[in-house]
N, C-alpha and C. Protein backbone atom coordinates (compact mmCIF):
# COMPACT_ATOMS: atom_id res chain seq x y z
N UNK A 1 22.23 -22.64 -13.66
CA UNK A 1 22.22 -21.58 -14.65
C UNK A 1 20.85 -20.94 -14.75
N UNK A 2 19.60 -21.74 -14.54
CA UNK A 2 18.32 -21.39 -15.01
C UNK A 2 18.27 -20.41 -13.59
N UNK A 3 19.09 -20.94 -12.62
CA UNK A 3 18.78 -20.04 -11.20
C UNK A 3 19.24 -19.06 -11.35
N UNK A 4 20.16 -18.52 -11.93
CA UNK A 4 20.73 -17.09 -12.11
C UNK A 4 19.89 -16.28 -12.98
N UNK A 5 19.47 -16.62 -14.27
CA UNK A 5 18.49 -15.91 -14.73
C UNK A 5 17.36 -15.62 -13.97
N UNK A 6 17.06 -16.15 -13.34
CA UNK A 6 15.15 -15.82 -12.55
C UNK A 6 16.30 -15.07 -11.76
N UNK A 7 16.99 -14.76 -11.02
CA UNK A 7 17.38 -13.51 -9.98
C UNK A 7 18.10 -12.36 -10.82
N UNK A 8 18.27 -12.00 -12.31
CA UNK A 8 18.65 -11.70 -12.57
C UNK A 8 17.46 -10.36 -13.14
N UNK A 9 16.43 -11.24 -13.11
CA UNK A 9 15.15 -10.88 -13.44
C UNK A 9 14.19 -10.33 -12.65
N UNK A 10 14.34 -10.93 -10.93
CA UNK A 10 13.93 -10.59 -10.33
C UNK A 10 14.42 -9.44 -9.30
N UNK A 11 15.76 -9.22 -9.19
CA UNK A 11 16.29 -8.36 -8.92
C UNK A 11 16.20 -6.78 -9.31
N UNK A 12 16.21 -6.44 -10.30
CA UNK A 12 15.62 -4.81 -10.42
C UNK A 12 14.59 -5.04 -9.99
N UNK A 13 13.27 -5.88 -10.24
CA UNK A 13 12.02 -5.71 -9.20
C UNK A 13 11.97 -5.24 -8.23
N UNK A 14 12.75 -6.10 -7.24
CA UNK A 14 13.17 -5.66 -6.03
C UNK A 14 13.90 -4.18 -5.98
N UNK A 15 14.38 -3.92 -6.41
CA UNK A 15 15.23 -2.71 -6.16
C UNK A 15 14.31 -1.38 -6.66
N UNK A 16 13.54 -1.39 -7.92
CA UNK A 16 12.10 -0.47 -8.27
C UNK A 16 11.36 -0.27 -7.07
N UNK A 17 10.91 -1.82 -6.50
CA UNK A 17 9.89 -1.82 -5.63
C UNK A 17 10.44 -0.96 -4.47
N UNK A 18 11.66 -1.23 -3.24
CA UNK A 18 12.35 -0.73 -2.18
C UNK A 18 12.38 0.98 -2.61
N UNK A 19 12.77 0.94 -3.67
CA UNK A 19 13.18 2.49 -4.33
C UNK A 19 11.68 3.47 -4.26
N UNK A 20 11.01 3.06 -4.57
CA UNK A 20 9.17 3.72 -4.96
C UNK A 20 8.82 3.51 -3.52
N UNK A 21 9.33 2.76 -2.68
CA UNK A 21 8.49 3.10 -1.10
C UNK A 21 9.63 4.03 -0.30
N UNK A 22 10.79 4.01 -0.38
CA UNK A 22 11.65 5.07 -0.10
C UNK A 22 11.25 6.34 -0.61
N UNK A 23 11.38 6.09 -1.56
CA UNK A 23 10.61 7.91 -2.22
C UNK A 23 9.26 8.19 -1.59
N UNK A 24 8.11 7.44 -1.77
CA UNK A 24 7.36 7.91 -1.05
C UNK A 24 6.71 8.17 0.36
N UNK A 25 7.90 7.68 1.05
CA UNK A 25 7.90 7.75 2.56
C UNK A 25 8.66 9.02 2.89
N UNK A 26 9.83 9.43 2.01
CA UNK A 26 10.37 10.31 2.20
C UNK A 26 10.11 11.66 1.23
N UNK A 27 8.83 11.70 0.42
CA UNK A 27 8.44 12.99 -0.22
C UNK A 27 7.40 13.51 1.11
N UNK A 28 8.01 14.69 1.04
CA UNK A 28 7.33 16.16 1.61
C UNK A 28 6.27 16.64 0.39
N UNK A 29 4.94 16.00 0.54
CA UNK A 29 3.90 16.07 -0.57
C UNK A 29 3.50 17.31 0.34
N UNK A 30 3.09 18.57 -0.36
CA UNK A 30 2.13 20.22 -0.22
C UNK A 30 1.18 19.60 0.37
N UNK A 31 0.16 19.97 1.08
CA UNK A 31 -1.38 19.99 1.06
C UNK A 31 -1.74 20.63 -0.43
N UNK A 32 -2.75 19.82 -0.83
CA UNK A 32 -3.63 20.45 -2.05
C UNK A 32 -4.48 21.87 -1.60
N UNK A 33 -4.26 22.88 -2.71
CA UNK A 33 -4.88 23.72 -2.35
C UNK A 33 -6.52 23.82 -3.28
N UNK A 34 -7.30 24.02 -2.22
CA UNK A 34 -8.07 23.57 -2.36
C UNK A 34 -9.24 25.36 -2.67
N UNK A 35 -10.74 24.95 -3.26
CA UNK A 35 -11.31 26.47 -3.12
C UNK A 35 -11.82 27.29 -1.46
N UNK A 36 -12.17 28.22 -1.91
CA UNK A 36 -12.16 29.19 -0.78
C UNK A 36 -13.57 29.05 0.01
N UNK A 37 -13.95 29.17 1.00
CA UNK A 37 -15.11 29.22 1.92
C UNK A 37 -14.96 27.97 2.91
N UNK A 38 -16.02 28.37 3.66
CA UNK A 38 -16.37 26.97 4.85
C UNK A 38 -16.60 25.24 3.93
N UNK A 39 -17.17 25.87 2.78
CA UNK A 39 -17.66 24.20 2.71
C UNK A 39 -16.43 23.43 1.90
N UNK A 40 -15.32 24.29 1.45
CA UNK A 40 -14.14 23.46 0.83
C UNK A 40 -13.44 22.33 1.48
N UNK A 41 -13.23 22.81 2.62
CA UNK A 41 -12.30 22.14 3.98
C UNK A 41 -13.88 20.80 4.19
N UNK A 42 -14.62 20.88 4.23
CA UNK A 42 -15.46 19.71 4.50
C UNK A 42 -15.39 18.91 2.91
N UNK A 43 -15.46 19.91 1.94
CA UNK A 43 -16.06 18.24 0.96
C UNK A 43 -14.21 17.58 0.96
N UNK A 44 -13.34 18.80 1.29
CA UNK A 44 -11.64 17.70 1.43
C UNK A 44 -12.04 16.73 2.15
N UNK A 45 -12.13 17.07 3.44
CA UNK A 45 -12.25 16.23 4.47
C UNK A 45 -12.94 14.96 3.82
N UNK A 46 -14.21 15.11 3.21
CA UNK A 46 -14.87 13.65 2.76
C UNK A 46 -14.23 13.15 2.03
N UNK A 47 -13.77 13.62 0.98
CA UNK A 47 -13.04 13.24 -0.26
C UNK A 47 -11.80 12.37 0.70
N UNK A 48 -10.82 13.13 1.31
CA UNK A 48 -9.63 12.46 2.24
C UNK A 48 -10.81 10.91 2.72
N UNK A 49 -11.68 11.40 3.13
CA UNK A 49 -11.92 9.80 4.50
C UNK A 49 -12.61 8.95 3.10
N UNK A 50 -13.10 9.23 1.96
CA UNK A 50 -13.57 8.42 0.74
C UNK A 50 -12.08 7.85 0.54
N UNK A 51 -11.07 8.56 0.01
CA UNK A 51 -10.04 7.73 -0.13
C UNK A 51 -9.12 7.00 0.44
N UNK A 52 -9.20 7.36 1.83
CA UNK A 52 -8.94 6.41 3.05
C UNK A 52 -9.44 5.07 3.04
N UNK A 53 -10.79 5.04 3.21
CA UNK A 53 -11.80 3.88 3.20
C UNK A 53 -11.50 3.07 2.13
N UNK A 54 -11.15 3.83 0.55
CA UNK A 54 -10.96 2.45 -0.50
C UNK A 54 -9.40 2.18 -0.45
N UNK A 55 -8.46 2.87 0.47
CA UNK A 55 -7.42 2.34 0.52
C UNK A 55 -7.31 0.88 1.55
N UNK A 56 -8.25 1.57 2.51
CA UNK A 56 -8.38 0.29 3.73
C UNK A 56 -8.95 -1.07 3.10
N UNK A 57 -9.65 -0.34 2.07
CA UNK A 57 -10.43 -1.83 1.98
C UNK A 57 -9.69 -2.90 0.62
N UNK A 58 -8.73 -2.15 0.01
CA UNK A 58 -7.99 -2.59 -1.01
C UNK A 58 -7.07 -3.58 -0.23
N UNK A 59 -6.54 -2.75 0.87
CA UNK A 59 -5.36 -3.55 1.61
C UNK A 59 -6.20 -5.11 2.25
N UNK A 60 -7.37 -4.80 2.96
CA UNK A 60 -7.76 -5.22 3.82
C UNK A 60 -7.91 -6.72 2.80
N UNK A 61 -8.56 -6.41 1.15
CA UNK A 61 -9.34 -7.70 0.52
C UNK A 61 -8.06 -8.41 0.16
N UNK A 62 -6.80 -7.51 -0.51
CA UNK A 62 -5.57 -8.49 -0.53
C UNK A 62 -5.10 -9.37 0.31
N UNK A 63 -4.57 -8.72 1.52
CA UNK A 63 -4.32 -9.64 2.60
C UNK A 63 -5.11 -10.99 2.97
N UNK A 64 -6.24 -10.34 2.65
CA UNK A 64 -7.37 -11.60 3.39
C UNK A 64 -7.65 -12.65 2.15
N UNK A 65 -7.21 -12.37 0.89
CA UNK A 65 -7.04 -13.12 -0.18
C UNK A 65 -5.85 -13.96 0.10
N UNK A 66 -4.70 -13.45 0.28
CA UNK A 66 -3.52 -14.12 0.51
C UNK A 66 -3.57 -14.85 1.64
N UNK A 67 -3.92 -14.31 2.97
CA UNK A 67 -4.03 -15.40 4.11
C UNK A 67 -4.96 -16.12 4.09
N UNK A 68 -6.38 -15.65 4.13
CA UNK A 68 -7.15 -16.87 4.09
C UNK A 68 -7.84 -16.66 5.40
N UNK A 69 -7.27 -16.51 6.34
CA UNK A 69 -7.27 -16.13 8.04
C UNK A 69 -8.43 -14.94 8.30
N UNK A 70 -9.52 -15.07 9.36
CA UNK A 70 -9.92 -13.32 10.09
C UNK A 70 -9.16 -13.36 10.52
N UNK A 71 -8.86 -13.98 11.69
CA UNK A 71 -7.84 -13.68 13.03
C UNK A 71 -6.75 -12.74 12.01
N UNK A 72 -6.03 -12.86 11.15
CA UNK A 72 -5.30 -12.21 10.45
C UNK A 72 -5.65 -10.47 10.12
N UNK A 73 -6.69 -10.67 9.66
CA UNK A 73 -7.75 -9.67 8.78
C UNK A 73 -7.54 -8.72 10.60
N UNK A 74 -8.14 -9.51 11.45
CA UNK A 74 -8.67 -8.43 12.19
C UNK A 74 -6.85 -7.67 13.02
N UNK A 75 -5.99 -7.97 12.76
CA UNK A 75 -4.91 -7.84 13.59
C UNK A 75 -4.51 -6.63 12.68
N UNK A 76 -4.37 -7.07 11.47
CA UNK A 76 -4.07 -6.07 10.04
C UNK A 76 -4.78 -4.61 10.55
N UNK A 77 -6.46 -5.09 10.86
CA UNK A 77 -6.90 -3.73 11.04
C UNK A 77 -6.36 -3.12 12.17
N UNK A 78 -6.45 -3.15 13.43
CA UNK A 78 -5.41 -2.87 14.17
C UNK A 78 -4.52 -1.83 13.96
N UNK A 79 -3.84 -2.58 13.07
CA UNK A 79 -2.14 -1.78 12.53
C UNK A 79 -2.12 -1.21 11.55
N UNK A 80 -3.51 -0.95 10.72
CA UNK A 80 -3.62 -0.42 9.81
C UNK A 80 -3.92 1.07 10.11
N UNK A 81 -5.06 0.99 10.94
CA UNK A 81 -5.22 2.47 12.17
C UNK A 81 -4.60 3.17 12.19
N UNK A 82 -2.81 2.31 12.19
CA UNK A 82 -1.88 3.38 13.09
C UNK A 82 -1.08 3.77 11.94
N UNK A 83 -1.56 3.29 10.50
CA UNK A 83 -0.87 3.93 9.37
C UNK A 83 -1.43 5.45 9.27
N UNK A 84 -0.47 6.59 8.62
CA UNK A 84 -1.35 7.79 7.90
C UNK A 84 -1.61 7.36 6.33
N UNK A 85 -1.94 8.69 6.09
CA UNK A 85 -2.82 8.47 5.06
C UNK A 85 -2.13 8.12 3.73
N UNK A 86 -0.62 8.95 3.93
CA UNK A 86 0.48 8.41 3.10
C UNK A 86 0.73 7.30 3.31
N UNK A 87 0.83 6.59 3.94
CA UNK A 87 1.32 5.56 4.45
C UNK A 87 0.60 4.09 3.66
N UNK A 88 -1.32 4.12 4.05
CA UNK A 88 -1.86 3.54 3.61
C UNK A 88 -2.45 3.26 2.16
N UNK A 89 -1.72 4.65 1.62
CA UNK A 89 -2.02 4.59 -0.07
C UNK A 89 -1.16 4.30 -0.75
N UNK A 90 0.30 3.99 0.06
CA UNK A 90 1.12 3.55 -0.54
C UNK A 90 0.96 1.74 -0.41
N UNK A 91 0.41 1.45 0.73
CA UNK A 91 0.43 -0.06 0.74
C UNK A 91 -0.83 -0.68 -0.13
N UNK A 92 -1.87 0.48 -0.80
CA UNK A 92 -2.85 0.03 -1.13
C UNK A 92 -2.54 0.44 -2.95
N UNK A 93 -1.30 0.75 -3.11
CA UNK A 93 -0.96 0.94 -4.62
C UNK A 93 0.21 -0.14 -4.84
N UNK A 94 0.32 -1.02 -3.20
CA UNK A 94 1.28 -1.93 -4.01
C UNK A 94 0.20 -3.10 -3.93
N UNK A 95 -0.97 -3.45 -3.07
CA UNK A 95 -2.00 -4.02 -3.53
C UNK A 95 -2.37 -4.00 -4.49
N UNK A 96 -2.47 -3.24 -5.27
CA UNK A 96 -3.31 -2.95 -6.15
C UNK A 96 -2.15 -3.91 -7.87
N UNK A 97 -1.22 -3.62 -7.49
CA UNK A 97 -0.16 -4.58 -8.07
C UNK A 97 0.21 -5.71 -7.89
N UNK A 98 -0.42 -6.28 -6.30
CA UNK A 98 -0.65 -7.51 -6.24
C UNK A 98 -1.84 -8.35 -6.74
N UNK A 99 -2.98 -7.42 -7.05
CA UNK A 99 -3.73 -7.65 -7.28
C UNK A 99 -3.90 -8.16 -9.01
N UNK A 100 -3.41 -7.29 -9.98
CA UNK A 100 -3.26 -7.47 -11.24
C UNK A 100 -2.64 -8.69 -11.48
N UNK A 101 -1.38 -9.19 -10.82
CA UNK A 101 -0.85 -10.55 -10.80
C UNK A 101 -0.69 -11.15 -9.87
N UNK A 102 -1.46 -11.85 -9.28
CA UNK A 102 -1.26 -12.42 -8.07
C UNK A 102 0.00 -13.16 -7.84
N UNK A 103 0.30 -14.02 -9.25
CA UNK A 103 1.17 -15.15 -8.81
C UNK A 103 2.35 -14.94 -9.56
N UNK A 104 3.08 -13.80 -9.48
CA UNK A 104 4.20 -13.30 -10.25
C UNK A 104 5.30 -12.81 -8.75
N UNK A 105 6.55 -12.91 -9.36
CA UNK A 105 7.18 -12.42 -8.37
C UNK A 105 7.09 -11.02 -8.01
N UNK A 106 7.18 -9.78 -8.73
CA UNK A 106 6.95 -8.77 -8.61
C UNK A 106 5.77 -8.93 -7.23
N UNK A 107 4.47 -9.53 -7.53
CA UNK A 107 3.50 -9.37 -6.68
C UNK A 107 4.09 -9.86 -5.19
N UNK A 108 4.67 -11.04 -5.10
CA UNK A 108 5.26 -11.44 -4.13
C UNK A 108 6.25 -10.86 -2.79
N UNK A 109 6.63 -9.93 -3.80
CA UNK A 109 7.65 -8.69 -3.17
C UNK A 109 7.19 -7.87 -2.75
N UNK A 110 6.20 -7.36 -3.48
CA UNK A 110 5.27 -6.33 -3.14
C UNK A 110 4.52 -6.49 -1.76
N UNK A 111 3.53 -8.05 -1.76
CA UNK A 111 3.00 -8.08 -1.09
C UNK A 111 4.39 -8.57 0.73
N UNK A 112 4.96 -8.25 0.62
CA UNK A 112 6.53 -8.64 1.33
C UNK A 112 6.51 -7.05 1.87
N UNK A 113 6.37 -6.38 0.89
CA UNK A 113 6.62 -4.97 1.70
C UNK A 113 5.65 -4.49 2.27
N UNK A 114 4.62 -4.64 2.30
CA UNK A 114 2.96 -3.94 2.55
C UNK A 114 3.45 -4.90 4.07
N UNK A 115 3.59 -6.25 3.65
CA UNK A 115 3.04 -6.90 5.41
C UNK A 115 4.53 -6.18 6.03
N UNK A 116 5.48 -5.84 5.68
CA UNK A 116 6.63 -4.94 6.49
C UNK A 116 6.15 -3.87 7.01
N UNK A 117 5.26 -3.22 6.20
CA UNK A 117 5.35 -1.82 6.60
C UNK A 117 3.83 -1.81 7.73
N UNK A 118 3.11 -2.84 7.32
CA UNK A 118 1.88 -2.82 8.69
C UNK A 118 2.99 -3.59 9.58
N UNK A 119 3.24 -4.51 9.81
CA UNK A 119 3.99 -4.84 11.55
C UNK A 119 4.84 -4.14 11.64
N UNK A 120 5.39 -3.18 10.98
CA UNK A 120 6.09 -1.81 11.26
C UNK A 120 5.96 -1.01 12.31
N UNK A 121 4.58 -0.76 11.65
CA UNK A 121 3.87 0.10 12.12
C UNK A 121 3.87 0.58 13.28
């Protein structure tokens, strides 16, 4: 009986979580429009590779929290490469939820989909 409640509980989790990476794999996000001249398109550009970098490194400190492993760490990076930019801010906003609770199921799931979507990759 106590087993049916914890899946009863844990189940919309799961189904929020699957649902929020479906949507955002499958939104057609605009480019931001951004101001006018030569130097707009460069401070994007930095701004894009600034938020790249703290996505990489969000993913990169979870994982390596949870495994424990380089050999791990360095394979991740690898396959992390071959994420875009959507791609990697989505695995670094479900980090970021693994991160708040490490030892909750929600986090568990989460961190279940991030390592799916890098050996995906």
């Amino acid at each position: 009986m106590i087993l049916i409640g914890k899946r009863r509980r844990i189940l919309p989790v799961i189904a929020s979580l699957s649902l929020l990476v479906m949507v955002a794999l499958a939104a057609d996000v605009p480019p931001a429009a951004g101001a006018s001249g030569t130097a707009a398109p460069l401070l994007l550009q930095a701004q894009q590779t600034r938020h790249h970098t703290a996505d990489l490194q969000q993913v990169l400190s979870v994982i390596e929290q949870r495994t424990g492993e380089g050999k791990v760490r360095e394979k991740m990076e690898e396959k992390l490469s071959l994420l875009g930019d959507r791609e990697l801010h989505l695995a670094a906003s479900l980090c970021e939820r693994i991160a708040q609770d490490d030892h909750s199921a929600g986090a568990s799931i989460a961190f279940s989909l991030v390592t799916a979507m890098i050996v995906l990759s």
